[in-house]
C-alpha atoms as a PDB file:
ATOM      1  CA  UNK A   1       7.990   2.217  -0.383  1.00  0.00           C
ATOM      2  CA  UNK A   2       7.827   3.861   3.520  1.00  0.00           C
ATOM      3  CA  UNK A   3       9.496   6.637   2.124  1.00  0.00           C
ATOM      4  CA  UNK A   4       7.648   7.766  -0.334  1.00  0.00           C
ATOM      5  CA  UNK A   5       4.518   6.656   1.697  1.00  0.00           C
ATOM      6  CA  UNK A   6       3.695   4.484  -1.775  1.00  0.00           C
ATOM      7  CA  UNK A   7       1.885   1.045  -2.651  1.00  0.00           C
ATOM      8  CA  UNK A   8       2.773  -1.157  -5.103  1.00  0.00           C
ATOM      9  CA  UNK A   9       0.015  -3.344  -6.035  1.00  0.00           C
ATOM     10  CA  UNK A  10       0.557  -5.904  -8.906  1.00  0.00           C
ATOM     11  CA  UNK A  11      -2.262  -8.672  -9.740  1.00  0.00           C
ATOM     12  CA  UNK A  12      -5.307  -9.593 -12.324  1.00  0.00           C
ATOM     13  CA  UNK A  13      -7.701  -7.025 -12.082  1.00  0.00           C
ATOM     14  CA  UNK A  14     -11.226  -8.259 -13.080  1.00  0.00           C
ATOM     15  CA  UNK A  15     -13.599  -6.968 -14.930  1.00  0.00           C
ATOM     16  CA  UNK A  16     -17.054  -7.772 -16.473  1.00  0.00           C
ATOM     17  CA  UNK A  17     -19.984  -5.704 -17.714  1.00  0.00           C
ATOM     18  CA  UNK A  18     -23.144  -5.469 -20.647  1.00  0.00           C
ATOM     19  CA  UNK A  19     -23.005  -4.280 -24.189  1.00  0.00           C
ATOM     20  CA  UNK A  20     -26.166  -4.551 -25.740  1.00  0.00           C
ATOM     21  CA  UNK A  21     -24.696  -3.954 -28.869  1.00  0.00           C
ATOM     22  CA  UNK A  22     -22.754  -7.248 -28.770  1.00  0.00           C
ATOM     23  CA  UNK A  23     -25.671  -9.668 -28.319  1.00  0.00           C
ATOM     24  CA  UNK A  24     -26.103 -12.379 -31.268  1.00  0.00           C
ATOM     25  CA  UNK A  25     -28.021 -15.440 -31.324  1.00  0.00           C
ATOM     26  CA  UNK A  26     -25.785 -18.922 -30.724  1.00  0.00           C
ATOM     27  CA  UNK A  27     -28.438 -21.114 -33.736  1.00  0.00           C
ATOM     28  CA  UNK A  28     -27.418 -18.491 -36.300  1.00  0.00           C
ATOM     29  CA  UNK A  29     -23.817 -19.184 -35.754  1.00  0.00           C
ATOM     30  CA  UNK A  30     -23.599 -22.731 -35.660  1.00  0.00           C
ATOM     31  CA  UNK A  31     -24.162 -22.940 -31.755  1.00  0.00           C
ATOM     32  CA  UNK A  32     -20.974 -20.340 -30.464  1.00  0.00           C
ATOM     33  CA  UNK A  33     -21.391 -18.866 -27.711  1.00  0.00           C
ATOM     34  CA  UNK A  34     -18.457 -17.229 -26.706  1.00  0.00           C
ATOM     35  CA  UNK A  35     -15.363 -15.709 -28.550  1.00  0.00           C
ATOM     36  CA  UNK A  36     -12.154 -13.547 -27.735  1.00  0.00           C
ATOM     37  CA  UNK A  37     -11.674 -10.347 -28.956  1.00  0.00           C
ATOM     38  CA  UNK A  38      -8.785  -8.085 -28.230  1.00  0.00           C
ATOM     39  CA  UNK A  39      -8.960  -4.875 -26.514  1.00  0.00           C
ATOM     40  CA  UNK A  40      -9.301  -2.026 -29.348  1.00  0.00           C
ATOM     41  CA  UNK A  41     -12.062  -3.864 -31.066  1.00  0.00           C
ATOM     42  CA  UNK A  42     -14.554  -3.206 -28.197  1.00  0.00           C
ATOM     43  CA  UNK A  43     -15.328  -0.554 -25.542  1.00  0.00           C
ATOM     44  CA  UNK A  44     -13.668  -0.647 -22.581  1.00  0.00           C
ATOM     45  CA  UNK A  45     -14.952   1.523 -19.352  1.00  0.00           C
ATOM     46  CA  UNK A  46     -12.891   4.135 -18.274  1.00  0.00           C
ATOM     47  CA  UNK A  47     -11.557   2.866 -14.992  1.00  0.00           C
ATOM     48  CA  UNK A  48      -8.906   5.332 -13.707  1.00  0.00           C
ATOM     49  CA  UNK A  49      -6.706   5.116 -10.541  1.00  0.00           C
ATOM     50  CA  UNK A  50      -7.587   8.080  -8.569  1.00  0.00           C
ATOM     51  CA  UNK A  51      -5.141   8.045  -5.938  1.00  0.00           C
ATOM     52  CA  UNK A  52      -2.350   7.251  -7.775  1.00  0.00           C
ATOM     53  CA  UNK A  53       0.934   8.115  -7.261  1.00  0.00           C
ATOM     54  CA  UNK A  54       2.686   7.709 -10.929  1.00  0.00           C
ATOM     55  CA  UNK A  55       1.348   9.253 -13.443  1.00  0.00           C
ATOM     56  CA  UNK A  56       1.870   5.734 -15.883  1.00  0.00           C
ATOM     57  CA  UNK A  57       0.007   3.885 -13.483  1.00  0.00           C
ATOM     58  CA  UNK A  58      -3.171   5.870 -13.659  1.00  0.00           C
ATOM     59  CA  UNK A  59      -4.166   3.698 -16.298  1.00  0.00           C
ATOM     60  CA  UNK A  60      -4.636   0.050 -15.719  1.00  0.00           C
ATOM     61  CA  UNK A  61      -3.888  -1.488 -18.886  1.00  0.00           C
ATOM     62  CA  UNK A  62       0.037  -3.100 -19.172  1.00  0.00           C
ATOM     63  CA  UNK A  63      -0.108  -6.052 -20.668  1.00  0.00           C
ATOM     64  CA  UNK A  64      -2.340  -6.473 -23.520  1.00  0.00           C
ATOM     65  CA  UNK A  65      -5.008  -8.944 -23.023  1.00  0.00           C
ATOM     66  CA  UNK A  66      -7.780 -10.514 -24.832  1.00  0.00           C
ATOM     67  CA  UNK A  67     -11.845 -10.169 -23.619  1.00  0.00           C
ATOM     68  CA  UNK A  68     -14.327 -12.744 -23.605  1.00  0.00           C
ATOM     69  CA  UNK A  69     -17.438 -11.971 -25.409  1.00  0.00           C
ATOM     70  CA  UNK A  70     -20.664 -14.029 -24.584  1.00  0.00           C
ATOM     71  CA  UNK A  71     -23.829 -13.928 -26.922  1.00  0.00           C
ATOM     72  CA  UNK A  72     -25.613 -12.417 -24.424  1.00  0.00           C
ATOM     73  CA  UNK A  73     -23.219  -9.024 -24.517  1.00  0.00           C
ATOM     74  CA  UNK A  74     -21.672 -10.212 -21.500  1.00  0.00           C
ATOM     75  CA  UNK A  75     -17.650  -9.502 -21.378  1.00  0.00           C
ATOM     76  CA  UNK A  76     -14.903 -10.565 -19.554  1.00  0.00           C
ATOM     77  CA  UNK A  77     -11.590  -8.999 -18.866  1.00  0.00           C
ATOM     78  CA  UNK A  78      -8.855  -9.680 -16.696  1.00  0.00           C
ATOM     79  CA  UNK A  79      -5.853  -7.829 -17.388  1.00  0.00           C
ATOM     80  CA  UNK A  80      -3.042  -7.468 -15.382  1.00  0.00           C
ATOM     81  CA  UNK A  81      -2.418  -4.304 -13.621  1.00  0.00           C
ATOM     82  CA  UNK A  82       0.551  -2.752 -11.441  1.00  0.00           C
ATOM     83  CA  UNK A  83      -0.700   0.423  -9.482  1.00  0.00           C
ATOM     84  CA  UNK A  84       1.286   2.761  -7.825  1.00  0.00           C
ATOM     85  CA  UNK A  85      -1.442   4.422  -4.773  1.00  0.00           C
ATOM     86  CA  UNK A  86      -0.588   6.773  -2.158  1.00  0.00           C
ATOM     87  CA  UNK A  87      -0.688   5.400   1.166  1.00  0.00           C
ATOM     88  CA  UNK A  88      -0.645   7.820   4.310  1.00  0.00           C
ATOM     89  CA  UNK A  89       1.913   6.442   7.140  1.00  0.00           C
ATOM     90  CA  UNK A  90       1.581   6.503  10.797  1.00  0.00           C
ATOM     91  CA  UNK A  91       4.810   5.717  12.562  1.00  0.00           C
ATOM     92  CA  UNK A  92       3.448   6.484  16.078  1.00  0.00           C
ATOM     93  CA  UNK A  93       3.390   2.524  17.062  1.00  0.00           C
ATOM     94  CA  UNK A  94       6.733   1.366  14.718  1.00  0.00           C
ATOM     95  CA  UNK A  95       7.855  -1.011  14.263  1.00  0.00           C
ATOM     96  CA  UNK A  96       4.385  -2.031  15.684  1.00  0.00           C
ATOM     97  CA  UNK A  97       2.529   0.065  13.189  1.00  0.00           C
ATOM     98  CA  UNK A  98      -0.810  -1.157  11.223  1.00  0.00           C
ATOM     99  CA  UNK A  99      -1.805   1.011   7.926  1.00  0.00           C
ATOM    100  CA  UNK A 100      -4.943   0.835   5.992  1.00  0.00           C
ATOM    101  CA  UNK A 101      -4.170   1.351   2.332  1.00  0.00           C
ATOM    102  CA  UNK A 102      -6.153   1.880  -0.382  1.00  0.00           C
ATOM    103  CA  UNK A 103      -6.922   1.657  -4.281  1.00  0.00           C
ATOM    104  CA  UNK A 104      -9.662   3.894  -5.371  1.00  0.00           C
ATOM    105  CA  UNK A 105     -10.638   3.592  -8.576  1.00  0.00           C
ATOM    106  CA  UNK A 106     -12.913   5.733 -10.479  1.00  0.00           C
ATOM    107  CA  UNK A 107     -14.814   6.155 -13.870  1.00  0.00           C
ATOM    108  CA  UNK A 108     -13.182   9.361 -15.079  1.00  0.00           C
ATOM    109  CA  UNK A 109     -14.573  10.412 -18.362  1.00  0.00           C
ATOM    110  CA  UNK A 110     -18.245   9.163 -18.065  1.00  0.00           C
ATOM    111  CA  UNK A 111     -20.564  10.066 -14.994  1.00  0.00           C
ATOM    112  CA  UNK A 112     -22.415   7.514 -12.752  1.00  0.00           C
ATOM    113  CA  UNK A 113     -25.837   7.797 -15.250  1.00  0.00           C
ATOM    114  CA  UNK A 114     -23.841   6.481 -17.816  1.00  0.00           C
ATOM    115  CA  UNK A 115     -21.314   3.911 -16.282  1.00  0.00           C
ATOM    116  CA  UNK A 116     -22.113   2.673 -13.032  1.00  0.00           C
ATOM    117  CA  UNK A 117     -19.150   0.742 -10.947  1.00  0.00           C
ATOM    118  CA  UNK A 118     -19.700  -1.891  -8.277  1.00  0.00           C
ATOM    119  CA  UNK A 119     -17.727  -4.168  -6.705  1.00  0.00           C
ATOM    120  CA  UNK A 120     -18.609  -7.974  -6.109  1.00  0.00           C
ATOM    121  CA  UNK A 121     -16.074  -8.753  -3.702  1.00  0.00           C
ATOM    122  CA  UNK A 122     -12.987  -7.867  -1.342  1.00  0.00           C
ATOM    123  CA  UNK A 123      -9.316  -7.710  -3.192  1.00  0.00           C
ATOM    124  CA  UNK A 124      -8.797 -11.984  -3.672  1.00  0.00           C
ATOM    125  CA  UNK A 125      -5.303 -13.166  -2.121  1.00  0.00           C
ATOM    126  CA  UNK A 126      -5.783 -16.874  -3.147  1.00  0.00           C
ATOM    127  CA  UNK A 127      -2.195 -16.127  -5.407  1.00  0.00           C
ATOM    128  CA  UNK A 128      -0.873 -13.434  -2.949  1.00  0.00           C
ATOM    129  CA  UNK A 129       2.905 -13.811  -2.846  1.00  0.00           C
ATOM    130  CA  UNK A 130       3.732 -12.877   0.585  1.00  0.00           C
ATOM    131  CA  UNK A 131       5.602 -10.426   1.867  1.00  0.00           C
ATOM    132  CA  UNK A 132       8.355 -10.434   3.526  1.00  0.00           C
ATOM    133  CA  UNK A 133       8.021  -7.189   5.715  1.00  0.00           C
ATOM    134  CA  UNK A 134       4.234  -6.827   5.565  1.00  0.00           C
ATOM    135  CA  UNK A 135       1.209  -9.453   6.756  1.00  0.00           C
ATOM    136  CA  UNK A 136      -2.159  -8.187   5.078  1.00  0.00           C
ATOM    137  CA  UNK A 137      -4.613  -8.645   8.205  1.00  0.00           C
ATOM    138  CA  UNK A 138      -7.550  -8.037   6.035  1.00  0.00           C
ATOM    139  CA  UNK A 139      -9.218  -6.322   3.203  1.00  0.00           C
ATOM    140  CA  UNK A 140     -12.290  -4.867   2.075  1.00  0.00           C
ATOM    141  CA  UNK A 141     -14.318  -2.558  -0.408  1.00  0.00           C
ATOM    142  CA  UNK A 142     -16.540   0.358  -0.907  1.00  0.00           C
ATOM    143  CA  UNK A 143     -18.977   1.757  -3.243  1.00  0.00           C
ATOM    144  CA  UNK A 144     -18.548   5.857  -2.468  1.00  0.00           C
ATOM    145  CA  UNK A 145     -19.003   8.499  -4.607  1.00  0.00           C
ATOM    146  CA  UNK A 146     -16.694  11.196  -5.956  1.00  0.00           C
ATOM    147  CA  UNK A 147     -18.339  14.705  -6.224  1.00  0.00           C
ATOM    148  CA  UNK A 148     -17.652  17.806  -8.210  1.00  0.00           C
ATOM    149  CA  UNK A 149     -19.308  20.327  -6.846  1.00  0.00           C
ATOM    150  CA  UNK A 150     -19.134  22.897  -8.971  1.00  0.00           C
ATOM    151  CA  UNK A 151     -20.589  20.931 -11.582  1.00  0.00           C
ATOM    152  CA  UNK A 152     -22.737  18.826  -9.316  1.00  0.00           C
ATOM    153  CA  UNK A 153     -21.927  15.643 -11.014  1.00  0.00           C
ATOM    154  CA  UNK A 154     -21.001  12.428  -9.425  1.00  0.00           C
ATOM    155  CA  UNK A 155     -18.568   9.748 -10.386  1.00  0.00           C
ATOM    156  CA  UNK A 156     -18.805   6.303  -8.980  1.00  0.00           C
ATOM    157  CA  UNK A 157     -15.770   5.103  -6.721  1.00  0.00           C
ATOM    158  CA  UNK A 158     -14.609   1.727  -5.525  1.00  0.00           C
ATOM    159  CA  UNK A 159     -11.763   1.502  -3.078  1.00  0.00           C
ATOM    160  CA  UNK A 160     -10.442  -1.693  -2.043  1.00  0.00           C
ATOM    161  CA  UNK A 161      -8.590  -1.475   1.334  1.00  0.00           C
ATOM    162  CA  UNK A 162      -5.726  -3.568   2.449  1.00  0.00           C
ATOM    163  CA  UNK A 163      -4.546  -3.479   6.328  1.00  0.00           C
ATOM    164  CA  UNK A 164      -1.395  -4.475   6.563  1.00  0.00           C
ATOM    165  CA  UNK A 165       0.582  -5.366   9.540  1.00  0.00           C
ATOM    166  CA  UNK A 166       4.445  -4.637   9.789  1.00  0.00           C
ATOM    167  CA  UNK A 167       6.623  -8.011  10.378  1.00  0.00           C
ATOM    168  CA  UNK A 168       8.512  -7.067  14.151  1.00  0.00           C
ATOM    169  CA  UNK A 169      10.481 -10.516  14.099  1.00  0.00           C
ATOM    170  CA  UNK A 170      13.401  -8.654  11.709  1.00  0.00           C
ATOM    171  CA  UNK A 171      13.646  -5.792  14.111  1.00  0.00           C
ATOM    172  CA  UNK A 172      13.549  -7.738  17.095  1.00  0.00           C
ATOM    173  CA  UNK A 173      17.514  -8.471  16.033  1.00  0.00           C
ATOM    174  CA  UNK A 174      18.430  -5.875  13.764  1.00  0.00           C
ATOM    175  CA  UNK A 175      17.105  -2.813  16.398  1.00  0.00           C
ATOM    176  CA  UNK A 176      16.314  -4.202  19.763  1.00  0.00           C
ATOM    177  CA  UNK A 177      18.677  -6.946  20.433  1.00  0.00           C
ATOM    178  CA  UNK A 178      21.629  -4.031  19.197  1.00  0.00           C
ATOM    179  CA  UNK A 179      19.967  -1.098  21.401  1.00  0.00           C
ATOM    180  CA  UNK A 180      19.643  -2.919  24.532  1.00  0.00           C
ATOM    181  CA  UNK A 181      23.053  -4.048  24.290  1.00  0.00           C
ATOM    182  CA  UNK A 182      24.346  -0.390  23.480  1.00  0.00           C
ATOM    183  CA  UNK A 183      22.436   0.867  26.143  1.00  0.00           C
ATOM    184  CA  UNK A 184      24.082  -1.734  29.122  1.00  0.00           C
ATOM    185  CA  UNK A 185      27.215  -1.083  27.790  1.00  0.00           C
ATOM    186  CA  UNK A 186      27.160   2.400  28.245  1.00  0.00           C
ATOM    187  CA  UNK A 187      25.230   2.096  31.435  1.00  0.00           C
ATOM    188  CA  UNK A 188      28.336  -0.134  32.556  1.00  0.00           C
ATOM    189  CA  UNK A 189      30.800   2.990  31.363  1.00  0.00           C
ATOM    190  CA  UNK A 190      29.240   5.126  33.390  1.00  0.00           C
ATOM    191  CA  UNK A 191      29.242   3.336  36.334  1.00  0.00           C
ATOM    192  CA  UNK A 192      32.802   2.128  35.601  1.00  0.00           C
ATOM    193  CA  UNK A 193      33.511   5.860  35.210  1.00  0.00           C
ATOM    194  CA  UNK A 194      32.326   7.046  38.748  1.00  0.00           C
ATOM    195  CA  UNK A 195      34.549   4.453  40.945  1.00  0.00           C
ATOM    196  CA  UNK A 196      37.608   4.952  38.272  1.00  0.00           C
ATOM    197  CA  UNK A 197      40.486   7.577  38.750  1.00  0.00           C
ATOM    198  CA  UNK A 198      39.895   8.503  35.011  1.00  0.00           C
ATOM    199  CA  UNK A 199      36.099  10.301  34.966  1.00  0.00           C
ATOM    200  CA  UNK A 200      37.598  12.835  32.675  1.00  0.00           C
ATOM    201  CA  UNK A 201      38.486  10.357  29.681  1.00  0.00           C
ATOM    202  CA  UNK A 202      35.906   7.756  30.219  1.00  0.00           C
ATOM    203  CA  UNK A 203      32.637   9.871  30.652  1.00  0.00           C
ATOM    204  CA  UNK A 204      33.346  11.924  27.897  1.00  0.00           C
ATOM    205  CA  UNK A 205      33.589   8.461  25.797  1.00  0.00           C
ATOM    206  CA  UNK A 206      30.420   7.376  27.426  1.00  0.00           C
ATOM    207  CA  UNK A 207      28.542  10.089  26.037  1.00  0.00           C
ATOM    208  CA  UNK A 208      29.734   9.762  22.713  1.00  0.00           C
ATOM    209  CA  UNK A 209      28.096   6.408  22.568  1.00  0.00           C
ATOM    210  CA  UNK A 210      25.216   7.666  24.144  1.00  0.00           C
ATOM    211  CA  UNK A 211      24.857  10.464  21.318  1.00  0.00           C
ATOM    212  CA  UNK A 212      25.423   7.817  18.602  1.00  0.00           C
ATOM    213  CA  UNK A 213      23.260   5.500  19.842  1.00  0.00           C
ATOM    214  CA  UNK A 214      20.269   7.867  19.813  1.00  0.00           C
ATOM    215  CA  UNK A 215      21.356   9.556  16.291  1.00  0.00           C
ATOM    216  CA  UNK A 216      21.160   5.792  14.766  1.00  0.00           C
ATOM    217  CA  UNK A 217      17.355   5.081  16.167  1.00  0.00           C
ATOM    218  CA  UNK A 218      16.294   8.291  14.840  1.00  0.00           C
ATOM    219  CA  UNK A 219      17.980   7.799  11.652  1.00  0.00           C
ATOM    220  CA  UNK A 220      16.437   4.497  11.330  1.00  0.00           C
ATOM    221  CA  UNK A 221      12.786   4.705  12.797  1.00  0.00           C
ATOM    222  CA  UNK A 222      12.501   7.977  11.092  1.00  0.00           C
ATOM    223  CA  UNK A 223      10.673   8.812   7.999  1.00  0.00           C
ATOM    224  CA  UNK A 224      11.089  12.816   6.428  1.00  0.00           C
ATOM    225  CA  UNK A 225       7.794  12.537   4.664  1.00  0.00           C
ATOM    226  CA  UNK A 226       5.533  11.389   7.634  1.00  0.00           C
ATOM    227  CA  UNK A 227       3.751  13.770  10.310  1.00  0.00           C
ATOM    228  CA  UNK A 228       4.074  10.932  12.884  1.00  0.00           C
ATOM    229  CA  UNK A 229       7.225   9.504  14.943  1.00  0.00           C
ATOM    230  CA  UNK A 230       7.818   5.802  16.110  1.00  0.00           C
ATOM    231  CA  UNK A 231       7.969   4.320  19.550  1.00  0.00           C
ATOM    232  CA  UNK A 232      12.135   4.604  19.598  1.00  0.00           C
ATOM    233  CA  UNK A 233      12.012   8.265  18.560  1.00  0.00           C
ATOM    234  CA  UNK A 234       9.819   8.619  21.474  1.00  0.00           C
ATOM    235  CA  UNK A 235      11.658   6.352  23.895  1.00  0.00           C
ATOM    236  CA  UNK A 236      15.198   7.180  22.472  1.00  0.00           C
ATOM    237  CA  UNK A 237      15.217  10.876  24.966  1.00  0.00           C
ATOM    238  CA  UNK A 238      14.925   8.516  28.279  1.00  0.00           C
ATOM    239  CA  UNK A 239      18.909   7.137  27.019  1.00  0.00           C
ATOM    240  CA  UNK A 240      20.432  10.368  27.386  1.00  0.00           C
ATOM    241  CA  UNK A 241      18.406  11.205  30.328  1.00  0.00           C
ATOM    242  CA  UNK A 242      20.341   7.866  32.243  1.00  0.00           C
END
């Protein structure tokens, strides 16, 4: 959502770590090794999302989905999440604009001595539907750590980061193609203005266009809740200036 400056991120999030307390031997149980247990008959780690910007997404839990318990304590879960981050724009380059976004997850009730977060590997796009505005150019994660300092305790914190490219081929006809043909045309009433009898109607007209021309690229390169401005706010003051 450019907008709102917000992510929408829906996948499998996955998840594995010890409990000692779920260890058994396979020979006293007929030679099982693994079973499925659902979700409020274990503990679960605390995984918040710290950037978020929905308060129902801070949690990743939405569907409810079964673990897998090994004998050696192990467990496996993979549930499937849909996080709402903030995401920071920077319009300066639009519509040739890159963003780095980012999901940064954190243990929120337990500190880093007693749960301590890592992660294996970058965000997995092997299912990534793609989109149709956005290319993701690559991703990666990080292992940081969130301090409170009045309390001098530290909370492990993974962020995955996603850069993601904005698609140009859309605007390429819906902006440019429409601009540069605004812009000859009034170009053309202007100079059809100076060698006519009738520079009173016609330039008047001329600059109407010229006004609603610019109005439109602001409206539509714009965004209210971003510091930055794109190329065609930029660019769109040299119009009135011919």
């Amino acid at each position: 959502d450019i907008n709102s400056q917000i992510l929408t991120t829906e996948g499998w999030f996955y998840m594995t770590w010890f409990d000692e307390h779920l260890t058994w031997k396979r020979e006293d149980y007929g030679g099982i090794g693994t079973i499925r247990v659902k979700q409020d008959e274990v503990y679960i780690p605390d995984i918040f999302l710290l950037n978020s910007a929905d308060v129902m997404s801070i949690k990743y839990n939405v569907i409810q989905t079964n673990l897998l318990l090994f004998n050696n304590g192990r467990l496996v879960w993979v549930p499937h999440i849909l996080f709402k981050s903030k995401c920071e724009l920077d319009l300066t380059d639009w519509p040739y604009d890159q963003h780095n976004c980012g999901i940064q997850l954190v243990t929120w009730y337990n500190d880093g001595l007693v749960i301590n977060i890592s992660a294996d590997s970058k965000l997995i796009l092997n299912h990534y539907w793609k989109s149709e505005e956005w290319d993701v150019l690559e991703t990666e994660s990080e292992r940081l750590s969130y301090d409170i300092s009045v309390t001098n305790i530290h909370y492990p914190d993974i962020t995955f980061t996603m850069r993601l490219r904005r698609k140009t081929s859309l605007y390429h006809y819906t902006v440019f193609i429409p601009v540069t043909t605004a812009v000859i045309l009034n170009l053309l009433m202007f100079w059809f203005s100076i060698r006519s009898n009738n520079l009173n109607i016609q330039l008047p007209d001329a600059m109407r266009r010229v006004t609603a021309t610019t109005q439109w690229l602001v409206v539509y390169s714009g965004n209210e809740n971003s510091d930055t401005i794109g190329l065609t706010n930029e660019d769109n003051a040299f119009i009135p200036g011919l």
